[in-house]
Protein backbone atom coordinates (compact mmCIF):
# COMPACT_ATOMS: atom_id res chain seq x y z
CA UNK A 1 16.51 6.69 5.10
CA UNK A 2 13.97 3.98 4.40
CA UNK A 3 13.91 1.20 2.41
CA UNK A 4 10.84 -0.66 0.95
CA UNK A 5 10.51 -4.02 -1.16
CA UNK A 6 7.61 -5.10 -2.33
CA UNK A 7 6.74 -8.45 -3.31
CA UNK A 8 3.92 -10.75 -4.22
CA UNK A 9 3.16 -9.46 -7.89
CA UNK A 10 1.59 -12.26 -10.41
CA UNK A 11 0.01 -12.89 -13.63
CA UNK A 12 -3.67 -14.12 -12.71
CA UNK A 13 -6.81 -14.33 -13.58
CA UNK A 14 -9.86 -12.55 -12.52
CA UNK A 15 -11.64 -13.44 -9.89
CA UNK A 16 -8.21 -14.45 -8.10
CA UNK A 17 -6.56 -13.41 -5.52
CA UNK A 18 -2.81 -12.08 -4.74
CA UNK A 19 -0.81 -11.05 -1.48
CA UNK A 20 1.55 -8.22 -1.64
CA UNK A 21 4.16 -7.44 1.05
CA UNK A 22 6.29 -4.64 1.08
CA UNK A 23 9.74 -5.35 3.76
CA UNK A 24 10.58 -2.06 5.74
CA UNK A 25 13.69 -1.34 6.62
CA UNK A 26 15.79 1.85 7.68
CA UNK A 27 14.68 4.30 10.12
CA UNK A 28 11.59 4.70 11.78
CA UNK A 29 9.12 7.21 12.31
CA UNK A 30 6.33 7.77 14.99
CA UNK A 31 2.68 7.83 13.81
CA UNK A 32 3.08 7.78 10.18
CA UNK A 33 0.75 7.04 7.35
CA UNK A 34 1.79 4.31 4.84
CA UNK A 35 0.48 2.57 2.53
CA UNK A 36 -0.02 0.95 -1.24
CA UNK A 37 -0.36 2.58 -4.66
CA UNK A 38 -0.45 1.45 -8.34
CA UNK A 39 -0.03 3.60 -11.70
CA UNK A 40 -0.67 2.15 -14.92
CA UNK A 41 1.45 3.41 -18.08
CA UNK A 42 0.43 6.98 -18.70
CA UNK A 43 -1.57 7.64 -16.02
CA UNK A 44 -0.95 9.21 -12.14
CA UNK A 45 -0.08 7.01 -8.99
CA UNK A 46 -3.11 6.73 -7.01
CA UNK A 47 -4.05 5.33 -3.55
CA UNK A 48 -5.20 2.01 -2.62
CA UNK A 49 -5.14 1.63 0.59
CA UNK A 50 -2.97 3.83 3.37
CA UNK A 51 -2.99 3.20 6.90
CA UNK A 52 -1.48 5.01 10.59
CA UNK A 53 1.33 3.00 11.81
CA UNK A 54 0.71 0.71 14.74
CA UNK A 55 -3.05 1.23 14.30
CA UNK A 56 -5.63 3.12 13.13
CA UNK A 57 -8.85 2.97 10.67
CA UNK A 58 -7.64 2.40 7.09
CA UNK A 59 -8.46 4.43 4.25
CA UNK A 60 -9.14 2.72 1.12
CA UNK A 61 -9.73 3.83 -2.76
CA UNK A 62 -13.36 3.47 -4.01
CA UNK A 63 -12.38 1.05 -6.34
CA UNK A 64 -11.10 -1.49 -3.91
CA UNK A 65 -13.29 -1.45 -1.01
CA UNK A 66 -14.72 -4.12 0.00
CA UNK A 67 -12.12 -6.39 -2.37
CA UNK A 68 -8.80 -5.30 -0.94
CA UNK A 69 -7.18 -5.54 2.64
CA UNK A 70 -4.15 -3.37 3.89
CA UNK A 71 -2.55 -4.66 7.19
CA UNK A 72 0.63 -3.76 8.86
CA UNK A 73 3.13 -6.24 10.94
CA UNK A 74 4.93 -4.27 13.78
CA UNK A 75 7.12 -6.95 14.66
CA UNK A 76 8.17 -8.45 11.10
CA UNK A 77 7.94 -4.63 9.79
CA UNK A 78 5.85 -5.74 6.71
CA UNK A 79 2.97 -4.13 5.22
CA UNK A 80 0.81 -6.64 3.62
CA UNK A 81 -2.20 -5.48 0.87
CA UNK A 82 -4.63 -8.79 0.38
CA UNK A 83 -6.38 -8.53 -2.76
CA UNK A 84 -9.36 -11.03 -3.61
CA UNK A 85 -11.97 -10.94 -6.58
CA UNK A 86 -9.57 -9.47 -8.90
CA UNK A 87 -10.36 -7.55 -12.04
CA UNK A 88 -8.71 -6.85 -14.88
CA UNK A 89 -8.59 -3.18 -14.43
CA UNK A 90 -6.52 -3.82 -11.24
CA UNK A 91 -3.28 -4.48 -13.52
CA UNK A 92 -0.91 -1.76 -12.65
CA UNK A 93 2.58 -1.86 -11.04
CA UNK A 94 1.94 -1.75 -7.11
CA UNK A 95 4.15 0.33 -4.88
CA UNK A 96 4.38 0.98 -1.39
CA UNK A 97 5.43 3.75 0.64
CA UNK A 98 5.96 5.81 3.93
CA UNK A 99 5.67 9.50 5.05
CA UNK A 100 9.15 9.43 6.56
CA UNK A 101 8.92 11.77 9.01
CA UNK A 102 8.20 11.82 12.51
CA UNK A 103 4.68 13.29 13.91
CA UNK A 104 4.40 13.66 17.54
CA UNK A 105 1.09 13.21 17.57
CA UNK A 106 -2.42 11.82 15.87
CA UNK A 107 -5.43 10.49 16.73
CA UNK A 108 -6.13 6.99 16.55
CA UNK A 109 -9.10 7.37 14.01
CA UNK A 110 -6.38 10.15 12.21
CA UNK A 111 -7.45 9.21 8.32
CA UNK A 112 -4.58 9.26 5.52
CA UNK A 113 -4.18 10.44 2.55
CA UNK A 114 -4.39 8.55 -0.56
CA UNK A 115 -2.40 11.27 -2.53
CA UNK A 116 0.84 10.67 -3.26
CA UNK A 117 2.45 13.85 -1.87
CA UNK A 118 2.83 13.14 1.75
CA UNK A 119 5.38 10.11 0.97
CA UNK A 120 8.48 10.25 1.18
CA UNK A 121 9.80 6.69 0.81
CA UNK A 122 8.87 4.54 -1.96
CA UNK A 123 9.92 0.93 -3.18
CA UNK A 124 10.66 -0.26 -6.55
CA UNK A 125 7.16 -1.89 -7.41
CA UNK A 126 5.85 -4.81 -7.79
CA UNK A 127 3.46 -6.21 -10.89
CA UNK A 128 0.43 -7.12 -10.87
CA UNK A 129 -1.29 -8.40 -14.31
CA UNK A 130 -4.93 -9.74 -14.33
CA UNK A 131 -6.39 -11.62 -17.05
CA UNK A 132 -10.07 -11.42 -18.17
């Protein structure tokens, strides 16, 4: 079992900025993909930003790049997503998560995948609300 909480989640305005940090705890798994997500009412979850545990290129939604950065904290066992330049269609309830399962093996430059269906492991959210 894992468990994830995510914090960080504010009311701003755009242009600002937020950090979200997601606490792992539980068991842990060899060279697996995690990552952040965000659904708005009525519509899917979708990928932000996933990346490799302990290293690896991150893989990051069109919508974000360049505006968003996903970075990972072996020793505190956090998973941080800094987001600058906010917009208002970034509103959405945040969520991270983890494969959960162990994978003997993958490249370094191994890319993730910013569907939902290979994780596991979720936390409970966290919001995010951006004023125009």
């Amino acid at each position: 079992q894992v468990h994830l909480v995510e914090s960080g989640g504010d009311s701003v305005q755009a242009g600002g900025s937020l950090r979200l940090t997601c606490v792992i705890s539980g068991d842990s798994y060899v060279n697996n993909c995690m990552g952040w997500f965000r659904q708005t009412p009525g519509k899917e979850r979708e990928g932000v930003a996933v990346i490799l545990s302990g290293g690896g290129s991150p893989v990051y939604a069109d919508s974000v790049k360049g505006r968003f950065t996903i970075s990972q904290d072996n020793a505190k066992n956090t998973l941080s997503l800094e987001m600058d330049s906010l917009l208002p269609e970034d509103t959405a309830m945040y969520y991270c998560a983890v494969e959960g399962v162990n994978i003997p093996f993958r490249y370094t430059d191994y890319r993730c995948h910013t569907s939902t269906t290979p994780y596991k492991y979720w936390g409970q959210g966290t919001q995010v609300t951006v004023s125009s």
